[in-house]
C-alpha atoms as a PDB file:
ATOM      1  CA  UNK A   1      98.320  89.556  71.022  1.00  0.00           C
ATOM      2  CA  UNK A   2      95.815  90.999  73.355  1.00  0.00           C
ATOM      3  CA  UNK A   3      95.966  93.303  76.550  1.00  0.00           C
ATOM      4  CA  UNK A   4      97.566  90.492  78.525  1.00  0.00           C
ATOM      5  CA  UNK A   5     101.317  91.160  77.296  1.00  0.00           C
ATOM      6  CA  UNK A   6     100.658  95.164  77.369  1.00  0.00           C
ATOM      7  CA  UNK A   7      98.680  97.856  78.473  1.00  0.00           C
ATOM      8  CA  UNK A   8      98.794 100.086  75.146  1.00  0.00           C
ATOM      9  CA  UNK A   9      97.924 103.063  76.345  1.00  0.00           C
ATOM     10  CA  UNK A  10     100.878 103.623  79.042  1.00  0.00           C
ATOM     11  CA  UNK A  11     103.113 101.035  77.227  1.00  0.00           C
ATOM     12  CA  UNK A  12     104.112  99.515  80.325  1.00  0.00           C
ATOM     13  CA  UNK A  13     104.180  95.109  80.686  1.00  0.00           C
ATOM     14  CA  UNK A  14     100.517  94.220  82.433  1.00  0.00           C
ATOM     15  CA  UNK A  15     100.819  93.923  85.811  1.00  0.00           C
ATOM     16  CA  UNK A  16     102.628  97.371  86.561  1.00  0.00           C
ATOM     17  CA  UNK A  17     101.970  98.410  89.800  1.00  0.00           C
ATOM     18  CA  UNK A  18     101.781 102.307  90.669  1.00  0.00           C
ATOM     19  CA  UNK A  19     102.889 103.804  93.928  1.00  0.00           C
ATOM     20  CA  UNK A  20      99.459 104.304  94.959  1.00  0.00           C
ATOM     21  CA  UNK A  21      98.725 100.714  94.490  1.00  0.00           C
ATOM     22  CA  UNK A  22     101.580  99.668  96.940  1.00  0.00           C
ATOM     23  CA  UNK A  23     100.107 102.202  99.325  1.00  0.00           C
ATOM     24  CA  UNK A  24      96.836 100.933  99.225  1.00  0.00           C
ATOM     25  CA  UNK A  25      98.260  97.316  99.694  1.00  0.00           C
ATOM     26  CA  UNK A  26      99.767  98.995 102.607  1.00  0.00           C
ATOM     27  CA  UNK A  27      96.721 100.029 104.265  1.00  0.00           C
ATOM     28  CA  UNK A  28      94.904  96.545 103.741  1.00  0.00           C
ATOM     29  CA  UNK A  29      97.658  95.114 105.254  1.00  0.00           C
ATOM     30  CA  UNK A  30      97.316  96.753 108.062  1.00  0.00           C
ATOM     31  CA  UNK A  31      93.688  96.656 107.987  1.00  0.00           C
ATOM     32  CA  UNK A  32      93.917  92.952 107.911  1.00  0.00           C
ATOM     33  CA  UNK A  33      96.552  93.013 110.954  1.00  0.00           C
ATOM     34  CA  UNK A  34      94.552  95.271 112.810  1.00  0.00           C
ATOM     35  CA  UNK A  35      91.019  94.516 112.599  1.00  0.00           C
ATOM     36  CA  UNK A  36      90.170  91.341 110.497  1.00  0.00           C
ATOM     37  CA  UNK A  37      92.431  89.182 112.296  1.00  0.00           C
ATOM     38  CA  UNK A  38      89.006  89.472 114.822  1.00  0.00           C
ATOM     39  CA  UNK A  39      86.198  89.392 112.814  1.00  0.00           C
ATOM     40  CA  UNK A  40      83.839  86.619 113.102  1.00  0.00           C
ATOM     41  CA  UNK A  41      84.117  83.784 110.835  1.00  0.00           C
ATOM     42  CA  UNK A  42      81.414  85.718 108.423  1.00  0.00           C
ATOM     43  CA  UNK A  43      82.784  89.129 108.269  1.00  0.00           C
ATOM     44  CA  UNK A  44      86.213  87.743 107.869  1.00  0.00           C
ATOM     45  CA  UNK A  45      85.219  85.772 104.901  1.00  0.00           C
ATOM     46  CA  UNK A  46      83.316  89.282 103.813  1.00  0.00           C
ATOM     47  CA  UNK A  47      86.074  90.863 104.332  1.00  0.00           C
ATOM     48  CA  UNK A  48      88.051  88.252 102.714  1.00  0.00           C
ATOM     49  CA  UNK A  49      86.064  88.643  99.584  1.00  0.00           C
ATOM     50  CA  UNK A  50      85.616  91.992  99.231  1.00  0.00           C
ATOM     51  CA  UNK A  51      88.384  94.237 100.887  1.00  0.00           C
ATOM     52  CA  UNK A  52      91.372  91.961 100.837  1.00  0.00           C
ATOM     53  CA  UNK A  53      91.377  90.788  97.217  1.00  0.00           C
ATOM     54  CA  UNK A  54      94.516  92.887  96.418  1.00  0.00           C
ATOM     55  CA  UNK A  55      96.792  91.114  98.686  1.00  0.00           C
ATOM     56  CA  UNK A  56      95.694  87.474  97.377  1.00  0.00           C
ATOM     57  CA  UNK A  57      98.707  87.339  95.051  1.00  0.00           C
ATOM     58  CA  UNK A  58     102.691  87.527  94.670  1.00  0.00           C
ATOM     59  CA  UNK A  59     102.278  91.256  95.494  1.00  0.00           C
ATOM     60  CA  UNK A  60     100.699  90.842  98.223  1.00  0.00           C
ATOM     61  CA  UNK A  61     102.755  88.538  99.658  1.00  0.00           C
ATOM     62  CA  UNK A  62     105.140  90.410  98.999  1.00  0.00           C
ATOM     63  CA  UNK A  63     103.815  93.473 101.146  1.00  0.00           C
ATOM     64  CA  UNK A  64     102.851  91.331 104.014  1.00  0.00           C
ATOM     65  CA  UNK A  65     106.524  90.207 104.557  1.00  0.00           C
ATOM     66  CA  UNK A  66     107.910  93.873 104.282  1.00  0.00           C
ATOM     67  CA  UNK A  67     105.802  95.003 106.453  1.00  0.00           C
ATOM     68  CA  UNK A  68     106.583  91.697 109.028  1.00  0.00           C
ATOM     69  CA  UNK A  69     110.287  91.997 108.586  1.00  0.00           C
ATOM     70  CA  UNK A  70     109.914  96.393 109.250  1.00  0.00           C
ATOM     71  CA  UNK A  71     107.874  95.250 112.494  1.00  0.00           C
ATOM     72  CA  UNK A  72     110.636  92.521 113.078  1.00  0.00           C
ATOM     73  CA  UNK A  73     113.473  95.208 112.931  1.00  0.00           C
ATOM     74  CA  UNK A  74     111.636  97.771 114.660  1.00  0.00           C
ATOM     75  CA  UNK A  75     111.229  95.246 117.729  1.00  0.00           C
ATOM     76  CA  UNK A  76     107.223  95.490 117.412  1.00  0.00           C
ATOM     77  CA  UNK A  77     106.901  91.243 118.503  1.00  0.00           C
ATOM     78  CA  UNK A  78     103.033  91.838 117.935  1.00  0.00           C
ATOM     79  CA  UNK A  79     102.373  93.152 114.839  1.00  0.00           C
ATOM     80  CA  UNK A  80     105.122  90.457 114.003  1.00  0.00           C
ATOM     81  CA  UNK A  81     103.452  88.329 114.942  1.00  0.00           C
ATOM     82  CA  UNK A  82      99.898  89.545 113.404  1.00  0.00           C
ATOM     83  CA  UNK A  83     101.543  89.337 110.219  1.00  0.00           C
ATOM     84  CA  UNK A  84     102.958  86.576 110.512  1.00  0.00           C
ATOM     85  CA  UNK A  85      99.120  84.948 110.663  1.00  0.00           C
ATOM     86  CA  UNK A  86      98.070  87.022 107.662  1.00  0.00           C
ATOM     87  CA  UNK A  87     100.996  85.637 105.628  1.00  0.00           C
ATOM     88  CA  UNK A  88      99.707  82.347 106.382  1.00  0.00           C
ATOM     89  CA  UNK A  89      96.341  82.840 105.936  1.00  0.00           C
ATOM     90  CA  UNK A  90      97.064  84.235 102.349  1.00  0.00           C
END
């Protein structure tokens, strides 16, 4: 059994993800909504690479539609909609 079934020094199932980790996720997000969305082809495939790794996952996804559906309820159509492109993308 190695570290993949449990961290042993917290005792917590691998994958646990820490408040500060969902904030962070939070910021690319919006990162990736804000500014990468207009990168060149390049710099978004830098940025692709190096600063969005986080959000290429299940968790990730996951953050990407909370944060579309609290833009959809908050009547904000274009971050909606820049989200919307992310989610796809990822």
């Amino acid at each position: 059994m190695g570290g993949v079934t449990n961290d042993r020094m917290y005792h917590r199932a691998a994958g646990f993800v820490e408040a500060q980790q969902i904030w962070l996720m939070g910021v690319l997000v919006a990162y990736a909504c804000k500014q990468v969305l207009h990168f060149s082809h390049n710099d978004f495939m830098m940025a692709m690479r190096a600063d969005l790794t986080p959000l290429l996952g299940n968790t990730g996804l996951w953050v990407v539609k909370n944060y579309m559906t609290r833009h959809a309820e908050k009547g904000n159509e274009d971050k909606k909609k820049r989200a919307r492109v992310v989610l796809e993308i990822i």
